[in-house]
N, C-alpha and C. Protein backbone atom coordinates (compact mmCIF):
# COMPACT_ATOMS: atom_id res chain seq x y z
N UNK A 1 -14.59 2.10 2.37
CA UNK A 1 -15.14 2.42 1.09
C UNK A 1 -13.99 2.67 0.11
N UNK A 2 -14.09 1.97 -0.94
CA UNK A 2 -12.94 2.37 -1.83
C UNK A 2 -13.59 3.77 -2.99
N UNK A 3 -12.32 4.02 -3.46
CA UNK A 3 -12.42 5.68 -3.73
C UNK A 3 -12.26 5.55 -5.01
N UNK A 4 -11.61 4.44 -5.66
CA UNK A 4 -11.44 4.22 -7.18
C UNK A 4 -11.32 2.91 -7.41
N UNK A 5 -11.86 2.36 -9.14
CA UNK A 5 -11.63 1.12 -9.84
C UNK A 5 -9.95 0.97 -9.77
N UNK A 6 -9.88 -0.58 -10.26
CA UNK A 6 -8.84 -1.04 -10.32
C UNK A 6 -8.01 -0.32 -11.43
N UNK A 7 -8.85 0.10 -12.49
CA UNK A 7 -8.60 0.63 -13.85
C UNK A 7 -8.35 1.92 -13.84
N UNK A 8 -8.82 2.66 -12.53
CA UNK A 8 -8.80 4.52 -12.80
C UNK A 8 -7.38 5.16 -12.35
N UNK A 9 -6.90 5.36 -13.02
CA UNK A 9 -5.73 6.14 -12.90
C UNK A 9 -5.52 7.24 -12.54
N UNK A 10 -5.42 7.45 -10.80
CA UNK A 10 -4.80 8.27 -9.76
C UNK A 10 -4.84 8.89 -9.70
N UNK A 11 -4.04 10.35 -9.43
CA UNK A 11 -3.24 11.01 -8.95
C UNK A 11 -2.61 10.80 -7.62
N UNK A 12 -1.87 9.82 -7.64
CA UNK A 12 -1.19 9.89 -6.26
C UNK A 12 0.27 9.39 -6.15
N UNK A 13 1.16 9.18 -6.85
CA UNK A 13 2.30 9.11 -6.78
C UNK A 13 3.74 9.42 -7.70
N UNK A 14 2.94 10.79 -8.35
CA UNK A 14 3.63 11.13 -9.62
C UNK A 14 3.14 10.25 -10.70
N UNK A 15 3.37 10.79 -12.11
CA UNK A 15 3.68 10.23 -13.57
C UNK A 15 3.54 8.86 -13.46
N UNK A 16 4.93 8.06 -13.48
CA UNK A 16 5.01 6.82 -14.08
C UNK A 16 4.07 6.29 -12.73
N UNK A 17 4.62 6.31 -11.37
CA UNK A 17 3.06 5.47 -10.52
C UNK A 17 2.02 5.44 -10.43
N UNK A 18 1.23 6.73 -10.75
CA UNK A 18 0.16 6.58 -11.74
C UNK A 18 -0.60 5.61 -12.50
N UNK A 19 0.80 5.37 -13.20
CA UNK A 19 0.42 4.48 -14.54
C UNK A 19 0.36 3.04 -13.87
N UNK A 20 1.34 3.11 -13.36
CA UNK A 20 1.38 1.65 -13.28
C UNK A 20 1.62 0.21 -12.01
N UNK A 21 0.54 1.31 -10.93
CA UNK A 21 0.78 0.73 -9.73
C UNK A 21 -0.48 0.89 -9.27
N UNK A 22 -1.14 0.06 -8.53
CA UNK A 22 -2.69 0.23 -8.20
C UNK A 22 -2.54 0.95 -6.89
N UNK A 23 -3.26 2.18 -6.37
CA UNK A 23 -3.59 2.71 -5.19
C UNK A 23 -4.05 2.60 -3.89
N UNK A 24 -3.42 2.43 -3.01
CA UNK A 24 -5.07 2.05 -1.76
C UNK A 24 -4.08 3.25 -0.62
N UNK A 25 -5.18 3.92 -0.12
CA UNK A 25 -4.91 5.05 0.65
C UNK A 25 -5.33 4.82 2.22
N UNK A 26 -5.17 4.52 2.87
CA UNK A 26 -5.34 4.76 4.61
C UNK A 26 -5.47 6.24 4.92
N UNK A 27 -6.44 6.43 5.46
CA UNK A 27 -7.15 7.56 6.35
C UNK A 27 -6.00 7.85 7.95
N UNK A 28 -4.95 8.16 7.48
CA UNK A 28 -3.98 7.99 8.54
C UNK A 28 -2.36 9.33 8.33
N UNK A 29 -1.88 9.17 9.16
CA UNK A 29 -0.76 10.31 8.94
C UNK A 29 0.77 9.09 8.80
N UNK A 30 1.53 9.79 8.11
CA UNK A 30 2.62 9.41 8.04
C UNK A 30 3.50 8.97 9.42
N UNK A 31 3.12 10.29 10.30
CA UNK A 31 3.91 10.56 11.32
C UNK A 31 3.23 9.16 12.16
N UNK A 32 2.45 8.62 11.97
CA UNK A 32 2.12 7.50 12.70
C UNK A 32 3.30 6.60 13.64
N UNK A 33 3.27 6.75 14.87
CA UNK A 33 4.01 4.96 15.56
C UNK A 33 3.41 4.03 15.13
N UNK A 34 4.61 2.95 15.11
CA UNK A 34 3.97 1.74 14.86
C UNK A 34 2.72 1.43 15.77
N UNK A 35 2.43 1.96 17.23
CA UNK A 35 1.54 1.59 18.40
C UNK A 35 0.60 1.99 17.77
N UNK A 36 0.68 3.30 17.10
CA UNK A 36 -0.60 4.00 16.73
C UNK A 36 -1.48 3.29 15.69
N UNK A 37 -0.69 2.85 14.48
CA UNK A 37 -1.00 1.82 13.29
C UNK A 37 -1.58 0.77 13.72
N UNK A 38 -1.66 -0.25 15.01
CA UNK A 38 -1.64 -1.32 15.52
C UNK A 38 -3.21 -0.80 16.23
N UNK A 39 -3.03 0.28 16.87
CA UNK A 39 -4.80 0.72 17.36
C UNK A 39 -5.76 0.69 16.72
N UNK A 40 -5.42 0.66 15.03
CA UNK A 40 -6.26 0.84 14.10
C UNK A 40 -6.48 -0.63 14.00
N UNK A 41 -7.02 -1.64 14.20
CA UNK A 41 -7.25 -3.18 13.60
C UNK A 41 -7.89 -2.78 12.61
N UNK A 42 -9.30 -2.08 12.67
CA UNK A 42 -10.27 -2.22 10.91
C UNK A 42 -9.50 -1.88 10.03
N UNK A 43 -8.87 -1.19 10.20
CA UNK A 43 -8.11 0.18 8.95
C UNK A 43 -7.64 -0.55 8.55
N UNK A 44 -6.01 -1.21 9.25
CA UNK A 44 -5.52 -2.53 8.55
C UNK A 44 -6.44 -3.56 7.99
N UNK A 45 -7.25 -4.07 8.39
CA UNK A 45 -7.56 -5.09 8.01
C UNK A 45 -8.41 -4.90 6.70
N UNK A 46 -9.48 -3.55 6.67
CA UNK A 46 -9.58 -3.34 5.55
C UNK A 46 -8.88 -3.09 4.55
N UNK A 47 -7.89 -2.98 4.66
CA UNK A 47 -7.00 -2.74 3.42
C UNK A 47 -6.24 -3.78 3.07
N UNK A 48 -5.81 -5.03 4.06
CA UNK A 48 -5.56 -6.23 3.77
C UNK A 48 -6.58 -6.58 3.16
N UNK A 49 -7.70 -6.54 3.33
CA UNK A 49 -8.60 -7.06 2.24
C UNK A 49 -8.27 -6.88 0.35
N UNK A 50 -8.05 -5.30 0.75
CA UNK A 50 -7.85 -5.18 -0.78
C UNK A 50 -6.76 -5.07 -1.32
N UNK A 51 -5.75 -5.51 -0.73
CA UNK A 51 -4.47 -5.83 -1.10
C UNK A 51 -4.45 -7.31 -1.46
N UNK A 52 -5.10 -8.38 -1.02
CA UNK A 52 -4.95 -9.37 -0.83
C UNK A 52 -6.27 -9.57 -2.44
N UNK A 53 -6.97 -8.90 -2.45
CA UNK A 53 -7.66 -9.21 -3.45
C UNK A 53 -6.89 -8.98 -4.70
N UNK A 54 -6.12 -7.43 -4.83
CA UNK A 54 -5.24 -7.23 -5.94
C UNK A 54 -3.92 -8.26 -6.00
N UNK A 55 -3.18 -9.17 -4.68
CA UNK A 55 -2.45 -10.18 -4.90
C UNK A 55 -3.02 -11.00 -6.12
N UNK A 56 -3.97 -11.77 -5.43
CA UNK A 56 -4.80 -12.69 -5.93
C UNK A 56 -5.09 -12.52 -7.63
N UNK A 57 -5.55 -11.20 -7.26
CA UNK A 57 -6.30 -11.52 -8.91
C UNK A 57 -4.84 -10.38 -9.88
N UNK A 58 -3.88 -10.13 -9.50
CA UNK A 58 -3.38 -9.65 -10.30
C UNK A 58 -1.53 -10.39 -10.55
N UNK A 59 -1.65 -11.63 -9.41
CA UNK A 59 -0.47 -12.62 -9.60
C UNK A 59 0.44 -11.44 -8.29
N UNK A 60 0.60 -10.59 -7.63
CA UNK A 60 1.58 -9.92 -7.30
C UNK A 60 1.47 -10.39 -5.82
N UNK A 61 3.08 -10.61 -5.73
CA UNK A 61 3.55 -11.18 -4.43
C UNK A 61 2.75 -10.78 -3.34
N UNK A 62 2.39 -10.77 -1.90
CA UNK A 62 2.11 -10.25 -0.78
C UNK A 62 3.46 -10.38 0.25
N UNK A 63 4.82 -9.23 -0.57
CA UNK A 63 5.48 -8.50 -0.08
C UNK A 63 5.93 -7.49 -0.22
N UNK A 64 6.55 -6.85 1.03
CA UNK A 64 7.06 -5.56 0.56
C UNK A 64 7.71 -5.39 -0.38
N UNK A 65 8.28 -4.43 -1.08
CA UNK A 65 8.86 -3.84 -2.21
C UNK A 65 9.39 -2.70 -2.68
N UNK A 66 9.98 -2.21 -3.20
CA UNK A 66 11.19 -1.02 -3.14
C UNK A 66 10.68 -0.92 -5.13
N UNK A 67 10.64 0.00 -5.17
CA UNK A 67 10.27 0.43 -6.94
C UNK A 67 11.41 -0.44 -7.91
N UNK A 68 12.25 -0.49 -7.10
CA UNK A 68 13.52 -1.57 -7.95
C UNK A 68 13.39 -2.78 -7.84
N UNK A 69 12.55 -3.02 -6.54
CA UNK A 69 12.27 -4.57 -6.62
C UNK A 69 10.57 -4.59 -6.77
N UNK A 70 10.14 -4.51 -7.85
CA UNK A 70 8.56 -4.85 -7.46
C UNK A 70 8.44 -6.17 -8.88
N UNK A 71 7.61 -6.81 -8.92
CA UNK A 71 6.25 -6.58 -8.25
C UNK A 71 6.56 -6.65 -6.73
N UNK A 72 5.20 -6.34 -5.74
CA UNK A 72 4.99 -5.90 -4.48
C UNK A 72 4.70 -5.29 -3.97
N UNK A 73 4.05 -4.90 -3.02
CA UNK A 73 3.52 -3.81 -2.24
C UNK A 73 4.40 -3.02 -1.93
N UNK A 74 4.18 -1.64 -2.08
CA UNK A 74 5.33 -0.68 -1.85
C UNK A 74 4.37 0.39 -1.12
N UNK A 75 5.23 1.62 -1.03
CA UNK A 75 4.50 2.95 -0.58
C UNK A 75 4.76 4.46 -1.40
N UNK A 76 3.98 4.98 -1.01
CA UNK A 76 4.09 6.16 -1.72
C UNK A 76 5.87 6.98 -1.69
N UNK A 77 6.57 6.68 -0.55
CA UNK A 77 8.16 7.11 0.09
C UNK A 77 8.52 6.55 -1.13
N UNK A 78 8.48 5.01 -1.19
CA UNK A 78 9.38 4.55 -1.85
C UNK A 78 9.16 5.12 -3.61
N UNK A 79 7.98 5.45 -3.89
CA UNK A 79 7.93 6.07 -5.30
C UNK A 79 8.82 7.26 -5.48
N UNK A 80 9.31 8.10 -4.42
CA UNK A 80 9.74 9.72 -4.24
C UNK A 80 10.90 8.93 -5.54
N UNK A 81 11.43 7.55 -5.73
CA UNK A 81 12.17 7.80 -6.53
C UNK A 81 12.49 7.61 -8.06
N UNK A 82 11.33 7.48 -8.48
CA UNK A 82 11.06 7.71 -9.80
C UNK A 82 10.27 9.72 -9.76
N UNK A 83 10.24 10.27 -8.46
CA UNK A 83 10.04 11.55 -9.17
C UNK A 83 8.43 11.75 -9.37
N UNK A 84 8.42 13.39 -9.15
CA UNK A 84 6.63 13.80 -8.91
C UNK A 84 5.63 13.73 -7.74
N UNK A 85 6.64 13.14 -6.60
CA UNK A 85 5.84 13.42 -5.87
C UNK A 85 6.85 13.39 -4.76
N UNK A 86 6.00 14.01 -3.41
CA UNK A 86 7.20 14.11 -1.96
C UNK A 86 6.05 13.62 -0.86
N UNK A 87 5.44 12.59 -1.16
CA UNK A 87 4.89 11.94 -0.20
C UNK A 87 5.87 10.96 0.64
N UNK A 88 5.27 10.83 1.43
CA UNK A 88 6.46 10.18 2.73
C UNK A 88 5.46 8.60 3.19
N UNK A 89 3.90 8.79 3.23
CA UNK A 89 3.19 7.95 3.49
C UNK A 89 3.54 6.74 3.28
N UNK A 90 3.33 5.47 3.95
CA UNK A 90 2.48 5.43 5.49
C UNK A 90 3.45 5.75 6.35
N UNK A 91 5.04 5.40 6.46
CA UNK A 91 5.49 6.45 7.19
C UNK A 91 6.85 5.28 7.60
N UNK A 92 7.01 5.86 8.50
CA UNK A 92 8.67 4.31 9.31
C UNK A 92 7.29 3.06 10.35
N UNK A 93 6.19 4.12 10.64
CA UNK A 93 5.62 3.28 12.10
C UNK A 93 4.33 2.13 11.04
N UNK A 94 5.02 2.39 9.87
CA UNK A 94 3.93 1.17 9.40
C UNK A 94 4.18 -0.24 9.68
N UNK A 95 3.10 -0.76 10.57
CA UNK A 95 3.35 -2.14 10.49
C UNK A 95 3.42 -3.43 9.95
N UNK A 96 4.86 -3.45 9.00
CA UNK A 96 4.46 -4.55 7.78
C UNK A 96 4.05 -5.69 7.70
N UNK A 97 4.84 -6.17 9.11
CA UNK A 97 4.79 -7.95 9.43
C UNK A 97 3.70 -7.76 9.78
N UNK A 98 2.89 -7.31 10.29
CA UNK A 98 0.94 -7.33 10.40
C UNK A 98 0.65 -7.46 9.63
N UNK A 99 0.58 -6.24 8.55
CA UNK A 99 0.29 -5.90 7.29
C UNK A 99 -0.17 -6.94 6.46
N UNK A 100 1.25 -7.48 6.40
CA UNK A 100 0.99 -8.76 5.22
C UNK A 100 0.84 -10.22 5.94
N UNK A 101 0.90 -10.40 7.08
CA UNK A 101 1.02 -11.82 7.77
C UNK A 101 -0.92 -11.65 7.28
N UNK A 102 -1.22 -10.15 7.51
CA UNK A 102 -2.99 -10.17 7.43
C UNK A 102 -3.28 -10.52 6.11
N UNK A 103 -2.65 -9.87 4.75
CA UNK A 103 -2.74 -9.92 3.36
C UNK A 103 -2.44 -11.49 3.32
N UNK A 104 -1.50 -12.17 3.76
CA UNK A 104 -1.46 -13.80 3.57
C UNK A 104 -2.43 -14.83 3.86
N UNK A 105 -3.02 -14.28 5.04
CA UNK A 105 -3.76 -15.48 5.61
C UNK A 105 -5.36 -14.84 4.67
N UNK A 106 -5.37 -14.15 4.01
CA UNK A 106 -6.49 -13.72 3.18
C UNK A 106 -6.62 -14.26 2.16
N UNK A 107 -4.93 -14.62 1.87
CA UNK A 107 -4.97 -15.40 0.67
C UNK A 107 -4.89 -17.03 0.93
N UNK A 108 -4.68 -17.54 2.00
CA UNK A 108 -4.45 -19.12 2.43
C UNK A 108 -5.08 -19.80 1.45
């Protein structure tokens, strides 16, 4: 179930990410292993869904990304550096090459 429009603006990664980065949250802990992330198939895959929909309809790559390099999918860690927030989420055990090999073939 998603929790907000494409348009509603956050609270979840400080100020400027807020503004200007679309949200999608996993029901999951940071501290996650990658094994643990990988048990979850729906979780991922639902959220490849809506990653792959915001690719699509908003032109943005389906790769990772660092706040210095975006457009791209990034995480809440990587925002800590524009400031306002000390989230760590999804964590080191996120599995990207899943992640997005799933977000790609959504978009084929």
């Amino acid at each position: 179930m998603r929790a907000n429009t494409d348009d509603w603006c956050t609270w979840s990664t400080g100020n400027l990410g807020n503004r200007v980065l679309l949200h999608l949250a996993f029901v999951a802990e940071a501290c996650w292993s990658r094994q643990e992330w990988l048990a979850q198939p729906a979780l991922l895959a639902a959220g490849a869904d809506v990653a792959a929909h915001w690719c699509g309809r908003y032109g943005i790559p389906a790769r990772q990304a660092t706040v210095a390099k975006l457009p791209g999918i990034t995480t809440h860690d990587a925002t800590r550096a524009w400031g306002g927030t000390d989230h760590t989420d999804p964590g080191e055990g996120f599995p990207w090459t899943e992640f997005l090999a799933e977000v790609r073939a959504r978009l084929g």
